[in-house]
N, C-alpha and C. Protein backbone atom coordinates (compact mmCIF):
# COMPACT_ATOMS: atom_id res chain seq x y z
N UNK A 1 -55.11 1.03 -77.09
CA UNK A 1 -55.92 -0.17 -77.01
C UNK A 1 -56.42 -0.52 -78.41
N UNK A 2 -56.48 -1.58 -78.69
CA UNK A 2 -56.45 -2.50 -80.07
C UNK A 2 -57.95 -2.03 -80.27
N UNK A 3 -58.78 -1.88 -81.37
CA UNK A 3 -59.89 -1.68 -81.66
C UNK A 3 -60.65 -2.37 -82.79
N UNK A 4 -61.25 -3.27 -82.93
CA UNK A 4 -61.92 -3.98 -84.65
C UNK A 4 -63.10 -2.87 -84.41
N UNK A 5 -63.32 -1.99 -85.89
CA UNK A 5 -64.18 -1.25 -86.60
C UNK A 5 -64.86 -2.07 -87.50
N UNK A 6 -65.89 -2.20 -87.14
CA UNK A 6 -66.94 -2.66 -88.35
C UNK A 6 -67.46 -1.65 -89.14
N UNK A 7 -67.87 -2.53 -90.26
CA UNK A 7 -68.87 -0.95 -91.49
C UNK A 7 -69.55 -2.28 -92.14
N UNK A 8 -70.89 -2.06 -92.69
CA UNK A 8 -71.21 -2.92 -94.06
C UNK A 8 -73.03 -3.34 -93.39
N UNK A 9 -73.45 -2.89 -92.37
CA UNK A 9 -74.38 -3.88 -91.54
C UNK A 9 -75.77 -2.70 -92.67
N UNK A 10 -76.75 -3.45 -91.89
CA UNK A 10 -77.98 -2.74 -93.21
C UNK A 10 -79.50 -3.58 -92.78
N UNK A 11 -80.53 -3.15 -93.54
CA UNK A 11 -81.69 -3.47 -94.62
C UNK A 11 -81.43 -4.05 -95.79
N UNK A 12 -81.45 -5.17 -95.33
CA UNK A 12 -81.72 -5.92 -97.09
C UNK A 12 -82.81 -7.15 -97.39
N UNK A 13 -83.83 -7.23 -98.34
CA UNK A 13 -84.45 -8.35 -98.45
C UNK A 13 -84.09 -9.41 -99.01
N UNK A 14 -84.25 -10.49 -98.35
CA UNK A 14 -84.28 -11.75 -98.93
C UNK A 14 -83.52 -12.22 -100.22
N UNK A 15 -82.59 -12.69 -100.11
CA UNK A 15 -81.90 -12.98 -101.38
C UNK A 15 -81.39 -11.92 -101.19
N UNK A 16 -81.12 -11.02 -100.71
CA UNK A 16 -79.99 -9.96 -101.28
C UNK A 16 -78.61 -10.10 -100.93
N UNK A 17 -78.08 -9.13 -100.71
CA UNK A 17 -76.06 -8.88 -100.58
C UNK A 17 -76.05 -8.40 -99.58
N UNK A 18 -74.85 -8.59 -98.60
CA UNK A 18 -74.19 -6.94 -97.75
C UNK A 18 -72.38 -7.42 -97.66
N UNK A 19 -71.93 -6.87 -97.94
CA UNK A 19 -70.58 -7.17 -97.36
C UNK A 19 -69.70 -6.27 -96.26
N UNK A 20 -69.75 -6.80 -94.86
CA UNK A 20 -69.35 -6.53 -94.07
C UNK A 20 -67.55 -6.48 -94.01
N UNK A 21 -67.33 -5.16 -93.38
CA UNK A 21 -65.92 -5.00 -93.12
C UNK A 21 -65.44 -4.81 -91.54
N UNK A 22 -64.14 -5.30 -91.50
CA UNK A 22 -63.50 -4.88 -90.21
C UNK A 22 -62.28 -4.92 -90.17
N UNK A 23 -62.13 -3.03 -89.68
CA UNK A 23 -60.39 -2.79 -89.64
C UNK A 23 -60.31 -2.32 -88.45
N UNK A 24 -59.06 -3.36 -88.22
CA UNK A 24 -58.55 -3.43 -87.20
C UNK A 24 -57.63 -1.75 -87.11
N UNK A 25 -57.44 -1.51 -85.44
CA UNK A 25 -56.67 -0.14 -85.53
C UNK A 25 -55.17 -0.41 -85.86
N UNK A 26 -55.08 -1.64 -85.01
CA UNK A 26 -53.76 -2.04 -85.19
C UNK A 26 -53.65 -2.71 -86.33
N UNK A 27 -51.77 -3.44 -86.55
CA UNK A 27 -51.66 -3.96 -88.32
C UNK A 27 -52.57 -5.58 -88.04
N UNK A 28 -52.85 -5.79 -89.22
CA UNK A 28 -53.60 -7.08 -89.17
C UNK A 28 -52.33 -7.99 -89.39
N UNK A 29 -51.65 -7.62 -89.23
CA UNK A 29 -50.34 -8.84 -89.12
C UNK A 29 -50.11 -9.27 -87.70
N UNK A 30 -50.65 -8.78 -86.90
CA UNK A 30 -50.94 -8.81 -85.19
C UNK A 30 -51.80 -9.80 -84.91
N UNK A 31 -52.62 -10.30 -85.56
CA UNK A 31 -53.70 -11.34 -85.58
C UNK A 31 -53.25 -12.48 -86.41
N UNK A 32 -53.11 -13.17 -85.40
CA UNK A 32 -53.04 -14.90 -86.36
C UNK A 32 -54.60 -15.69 -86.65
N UNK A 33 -55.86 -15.16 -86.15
CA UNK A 33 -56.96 -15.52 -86.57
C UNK A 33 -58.18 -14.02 -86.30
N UNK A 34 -58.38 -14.24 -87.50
CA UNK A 34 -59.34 -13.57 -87.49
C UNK A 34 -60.59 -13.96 -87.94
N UNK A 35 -62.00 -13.51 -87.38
CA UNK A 35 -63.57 -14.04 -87.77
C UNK A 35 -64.28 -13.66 -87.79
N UNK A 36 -66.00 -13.86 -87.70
CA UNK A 36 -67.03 -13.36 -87.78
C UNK A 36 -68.05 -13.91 -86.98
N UNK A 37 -68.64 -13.59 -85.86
CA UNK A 37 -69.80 -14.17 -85.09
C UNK A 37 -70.92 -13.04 -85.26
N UNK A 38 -71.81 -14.11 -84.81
CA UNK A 38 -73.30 -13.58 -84.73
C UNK A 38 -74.15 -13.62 -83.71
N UNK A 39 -74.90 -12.70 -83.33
CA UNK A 39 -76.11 -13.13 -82.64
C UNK A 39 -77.49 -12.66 -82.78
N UNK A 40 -78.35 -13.22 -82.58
CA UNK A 40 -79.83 -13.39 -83.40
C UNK A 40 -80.48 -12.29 -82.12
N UNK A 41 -81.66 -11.99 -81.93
CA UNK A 41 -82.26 -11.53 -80.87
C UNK A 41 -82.73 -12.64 -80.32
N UNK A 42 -82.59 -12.94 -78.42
CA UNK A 42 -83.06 -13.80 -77.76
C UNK A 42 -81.96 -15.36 -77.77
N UNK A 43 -81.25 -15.23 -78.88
CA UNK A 43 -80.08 -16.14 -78.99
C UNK A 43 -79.23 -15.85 -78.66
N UNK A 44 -77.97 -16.66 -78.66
CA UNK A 44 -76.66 -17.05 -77.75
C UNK A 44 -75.59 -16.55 -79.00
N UNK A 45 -74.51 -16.44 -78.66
CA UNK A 45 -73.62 -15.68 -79.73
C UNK A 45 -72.88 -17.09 -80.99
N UNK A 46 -73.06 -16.92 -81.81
CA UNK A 46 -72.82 -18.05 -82.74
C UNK A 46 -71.76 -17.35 -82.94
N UNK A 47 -70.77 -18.60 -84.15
CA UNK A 47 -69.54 -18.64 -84.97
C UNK A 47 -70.01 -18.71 -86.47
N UNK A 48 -69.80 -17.51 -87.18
CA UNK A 48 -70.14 -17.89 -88.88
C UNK A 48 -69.09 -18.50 -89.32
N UNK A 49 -67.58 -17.21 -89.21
CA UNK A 49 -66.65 -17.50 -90.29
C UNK A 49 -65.44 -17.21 -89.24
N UNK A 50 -64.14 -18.14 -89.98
CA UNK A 50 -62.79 -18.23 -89.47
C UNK A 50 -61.89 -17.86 -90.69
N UNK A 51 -60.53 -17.31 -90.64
CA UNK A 51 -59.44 -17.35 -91.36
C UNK A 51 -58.49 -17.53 -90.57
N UNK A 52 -57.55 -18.37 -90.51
CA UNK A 52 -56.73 -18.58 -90.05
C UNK A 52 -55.50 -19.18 -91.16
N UNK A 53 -53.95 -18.35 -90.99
CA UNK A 53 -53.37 -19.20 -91.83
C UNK A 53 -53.39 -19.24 -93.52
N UNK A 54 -54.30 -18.57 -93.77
CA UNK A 54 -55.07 -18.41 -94.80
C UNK A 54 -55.93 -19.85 -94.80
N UNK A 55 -55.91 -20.29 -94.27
CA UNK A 55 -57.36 -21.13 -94.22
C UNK A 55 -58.32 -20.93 -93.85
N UNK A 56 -59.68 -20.88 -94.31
CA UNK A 56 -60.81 -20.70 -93.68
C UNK A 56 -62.11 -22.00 -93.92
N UNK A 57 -63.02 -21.27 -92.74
CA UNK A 57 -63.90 -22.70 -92.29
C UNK A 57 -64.89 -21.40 -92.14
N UNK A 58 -66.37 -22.10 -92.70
CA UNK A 58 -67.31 -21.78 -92.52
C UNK A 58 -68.36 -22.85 -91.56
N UNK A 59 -69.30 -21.61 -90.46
CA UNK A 59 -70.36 -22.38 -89.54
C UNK A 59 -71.39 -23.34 -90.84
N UNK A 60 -72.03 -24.38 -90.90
CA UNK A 60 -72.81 -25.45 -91.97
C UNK A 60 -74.24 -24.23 -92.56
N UNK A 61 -74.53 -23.30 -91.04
CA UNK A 61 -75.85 -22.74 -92.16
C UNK A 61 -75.23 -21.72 -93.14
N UNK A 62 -74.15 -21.57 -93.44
CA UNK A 62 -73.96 -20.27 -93.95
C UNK A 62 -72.69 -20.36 -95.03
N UNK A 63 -72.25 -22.09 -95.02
CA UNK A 63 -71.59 -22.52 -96.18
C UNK A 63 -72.01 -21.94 -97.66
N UNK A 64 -71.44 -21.81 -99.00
CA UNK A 64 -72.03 -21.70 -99.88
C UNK A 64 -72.78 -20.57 -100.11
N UNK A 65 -72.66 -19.79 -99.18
CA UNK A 65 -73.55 -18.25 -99.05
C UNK A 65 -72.52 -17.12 -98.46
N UNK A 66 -71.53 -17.41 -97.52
CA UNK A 66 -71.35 -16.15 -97.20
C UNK A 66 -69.18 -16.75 -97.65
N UNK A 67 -68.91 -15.31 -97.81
CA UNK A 67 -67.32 -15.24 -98.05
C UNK A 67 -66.85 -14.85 -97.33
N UNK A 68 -65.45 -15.30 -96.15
CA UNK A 68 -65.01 -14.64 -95.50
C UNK A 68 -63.10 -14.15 -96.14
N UNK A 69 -62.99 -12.57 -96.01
CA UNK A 69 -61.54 -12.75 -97.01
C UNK A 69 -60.73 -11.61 -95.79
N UNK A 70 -59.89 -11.97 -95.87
CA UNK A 70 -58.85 -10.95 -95.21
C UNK A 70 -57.50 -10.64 -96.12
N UNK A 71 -57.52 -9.27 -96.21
CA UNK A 71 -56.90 -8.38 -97.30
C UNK A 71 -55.72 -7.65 -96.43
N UNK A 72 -54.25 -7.67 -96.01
CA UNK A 72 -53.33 -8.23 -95.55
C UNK A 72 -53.08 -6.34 -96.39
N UNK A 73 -53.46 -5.94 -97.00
CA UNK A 73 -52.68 -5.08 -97.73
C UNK A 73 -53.61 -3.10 -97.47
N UNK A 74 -54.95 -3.98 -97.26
CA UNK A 74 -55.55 -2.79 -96.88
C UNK A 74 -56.10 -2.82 -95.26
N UNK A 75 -55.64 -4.17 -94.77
CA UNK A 75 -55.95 -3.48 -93.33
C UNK A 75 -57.22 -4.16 -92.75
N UNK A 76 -57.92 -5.10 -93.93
CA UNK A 76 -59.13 -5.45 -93.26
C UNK A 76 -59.65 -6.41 -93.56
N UNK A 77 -60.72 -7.27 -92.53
CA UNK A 77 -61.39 -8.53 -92.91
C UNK A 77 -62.59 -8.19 -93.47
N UNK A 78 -63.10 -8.82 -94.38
CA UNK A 78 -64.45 -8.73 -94.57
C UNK A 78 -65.08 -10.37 -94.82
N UNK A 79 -66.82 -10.04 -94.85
CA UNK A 79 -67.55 -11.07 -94.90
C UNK A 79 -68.81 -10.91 -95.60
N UNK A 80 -69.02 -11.63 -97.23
CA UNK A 80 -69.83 -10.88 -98.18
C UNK A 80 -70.44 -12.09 -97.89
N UNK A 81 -71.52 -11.58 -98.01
CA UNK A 81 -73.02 -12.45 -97.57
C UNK A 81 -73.84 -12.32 -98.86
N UNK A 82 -74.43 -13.25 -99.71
CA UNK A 82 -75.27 -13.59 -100.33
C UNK A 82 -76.36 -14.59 -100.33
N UNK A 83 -76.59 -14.12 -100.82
CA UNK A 83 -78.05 -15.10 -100.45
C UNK A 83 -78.84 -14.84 -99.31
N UNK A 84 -78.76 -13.42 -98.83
CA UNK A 84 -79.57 -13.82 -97.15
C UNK A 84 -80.63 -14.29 -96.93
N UNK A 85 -81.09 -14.65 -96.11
CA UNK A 85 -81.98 -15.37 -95.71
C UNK A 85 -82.79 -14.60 -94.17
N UNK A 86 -84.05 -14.37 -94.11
CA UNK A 86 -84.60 -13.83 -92.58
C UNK A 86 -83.86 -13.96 -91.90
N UNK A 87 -83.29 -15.56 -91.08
CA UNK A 87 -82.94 -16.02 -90.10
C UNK A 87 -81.18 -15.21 -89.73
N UNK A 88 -81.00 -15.06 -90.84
CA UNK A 88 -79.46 -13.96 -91.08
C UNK A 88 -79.15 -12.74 -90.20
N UNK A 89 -80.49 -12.64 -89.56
CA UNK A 89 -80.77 -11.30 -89.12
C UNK A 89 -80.18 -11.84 -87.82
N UNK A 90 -79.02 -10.48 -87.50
CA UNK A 90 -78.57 -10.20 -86.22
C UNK A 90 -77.53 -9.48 -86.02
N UNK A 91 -77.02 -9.37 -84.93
CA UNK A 91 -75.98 -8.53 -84.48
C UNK A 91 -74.68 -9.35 -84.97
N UNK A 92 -73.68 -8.85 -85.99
CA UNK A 92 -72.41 -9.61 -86.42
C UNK A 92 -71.38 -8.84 -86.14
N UNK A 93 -70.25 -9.18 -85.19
CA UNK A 93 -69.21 -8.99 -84.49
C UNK A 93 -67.79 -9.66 -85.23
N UNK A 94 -67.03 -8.82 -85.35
CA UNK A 94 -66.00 -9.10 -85.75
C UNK A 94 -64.68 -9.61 -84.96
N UNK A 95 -64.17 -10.88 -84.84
CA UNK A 95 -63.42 -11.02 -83.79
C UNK A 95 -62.13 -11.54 -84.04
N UNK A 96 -61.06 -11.41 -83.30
CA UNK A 96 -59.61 -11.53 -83.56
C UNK A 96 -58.66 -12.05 -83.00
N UNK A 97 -57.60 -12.70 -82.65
CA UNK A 97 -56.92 -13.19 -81.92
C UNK A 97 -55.61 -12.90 -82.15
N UNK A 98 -54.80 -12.03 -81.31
CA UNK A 98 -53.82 -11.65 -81.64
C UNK A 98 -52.83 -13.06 -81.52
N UNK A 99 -51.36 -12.70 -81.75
CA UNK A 99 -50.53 -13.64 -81.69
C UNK A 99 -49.96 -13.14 -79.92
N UNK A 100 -50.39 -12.33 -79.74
CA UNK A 100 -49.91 -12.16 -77.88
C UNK A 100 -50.54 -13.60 -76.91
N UNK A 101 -51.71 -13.66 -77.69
CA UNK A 101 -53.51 -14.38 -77.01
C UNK A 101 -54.15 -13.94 -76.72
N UNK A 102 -54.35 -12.75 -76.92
CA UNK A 102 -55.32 -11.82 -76.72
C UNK A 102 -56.75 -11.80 -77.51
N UNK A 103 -57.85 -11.78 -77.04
CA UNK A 103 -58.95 -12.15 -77.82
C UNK A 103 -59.72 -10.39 -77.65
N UNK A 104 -59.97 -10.46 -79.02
CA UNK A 104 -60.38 -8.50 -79.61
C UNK A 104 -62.04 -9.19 -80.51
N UNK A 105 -62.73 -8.04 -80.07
CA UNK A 105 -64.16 -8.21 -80.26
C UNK A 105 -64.77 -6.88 -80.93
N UNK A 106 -65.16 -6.17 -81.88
CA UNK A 106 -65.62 -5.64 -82.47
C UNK A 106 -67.09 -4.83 -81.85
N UNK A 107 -67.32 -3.80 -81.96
CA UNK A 107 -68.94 -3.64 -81.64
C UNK A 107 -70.04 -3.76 -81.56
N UNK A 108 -70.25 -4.54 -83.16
CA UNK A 108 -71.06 -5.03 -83.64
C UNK A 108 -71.75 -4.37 -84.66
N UNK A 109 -71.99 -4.87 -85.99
CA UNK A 109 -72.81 -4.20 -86.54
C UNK A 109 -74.19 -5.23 -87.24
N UNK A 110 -75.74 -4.57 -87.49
CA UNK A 110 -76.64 -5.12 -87.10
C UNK A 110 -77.15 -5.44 -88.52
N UNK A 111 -77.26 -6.47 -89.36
CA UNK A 111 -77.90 -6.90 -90.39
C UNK A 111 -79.36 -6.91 -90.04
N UNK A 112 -80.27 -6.91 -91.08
CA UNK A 112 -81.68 -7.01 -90.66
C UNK A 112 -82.11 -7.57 -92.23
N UNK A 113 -82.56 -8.62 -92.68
CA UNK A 113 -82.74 -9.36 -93.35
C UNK A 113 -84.35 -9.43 -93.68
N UNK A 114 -85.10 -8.84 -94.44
CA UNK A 114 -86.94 -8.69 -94.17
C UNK A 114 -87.32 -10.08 -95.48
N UNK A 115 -88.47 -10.55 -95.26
CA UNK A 115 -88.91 -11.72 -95.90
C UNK A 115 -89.99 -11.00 -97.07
């Protein structure tokens, strides 16, 4: 069974960094899209970041702040976040779409963003 591993989640204040990773068990050549969602505490599960194609699209709050890159050679997506901001704070899930149609969801790992 297909597995997305996250690593990168943390404590960081305001204005700081984290860059989140996720490797897939299987080859990332198995995925024709891969992304990044979020969810806040008490909120609904948002969309940050997409690659698809090598194109990518960022959600509007998080333009200009966060990078989403997928590295084809080591196996994994990541998503470097700068600039955080409080509201940043939440559970971020890594998610995938194989070329079968199969939709793969990650565990989650938990940013915490302090003011």
């Amino acid at each position: 069974q297909v597995q997305l591993v996250e690593s990168g989640g943390g404590l960081v204040q305001a204005g700081g960094s984290l860059r989140l990773s996720c490797a897939p068990t299987a080859n990332i050549s198995s995925f024709n899209v891969m992304g990044w969602y979020r969810q806040a505490p008490g909120k609904q599960r948002e969309w940050v970041a997409i690659t698809r194609d090598g194109i990518t699209n960022y959600a509007d709050f998080v333009k200009g702040r966060f990078t989403i890159s997928r590295d084809n050679a080591k196996n994994t997506v990541s998503l470097q976040m700068n600039g955080l901001k409080p509201e940043d704070t939440a559970v971020y899930y890594c998610y995938a779409v194989g070329y079968n149609g199969i939709n793969y969801w990650g565990q989650g790992t938990r940013v915490t963003v302090s003011s």
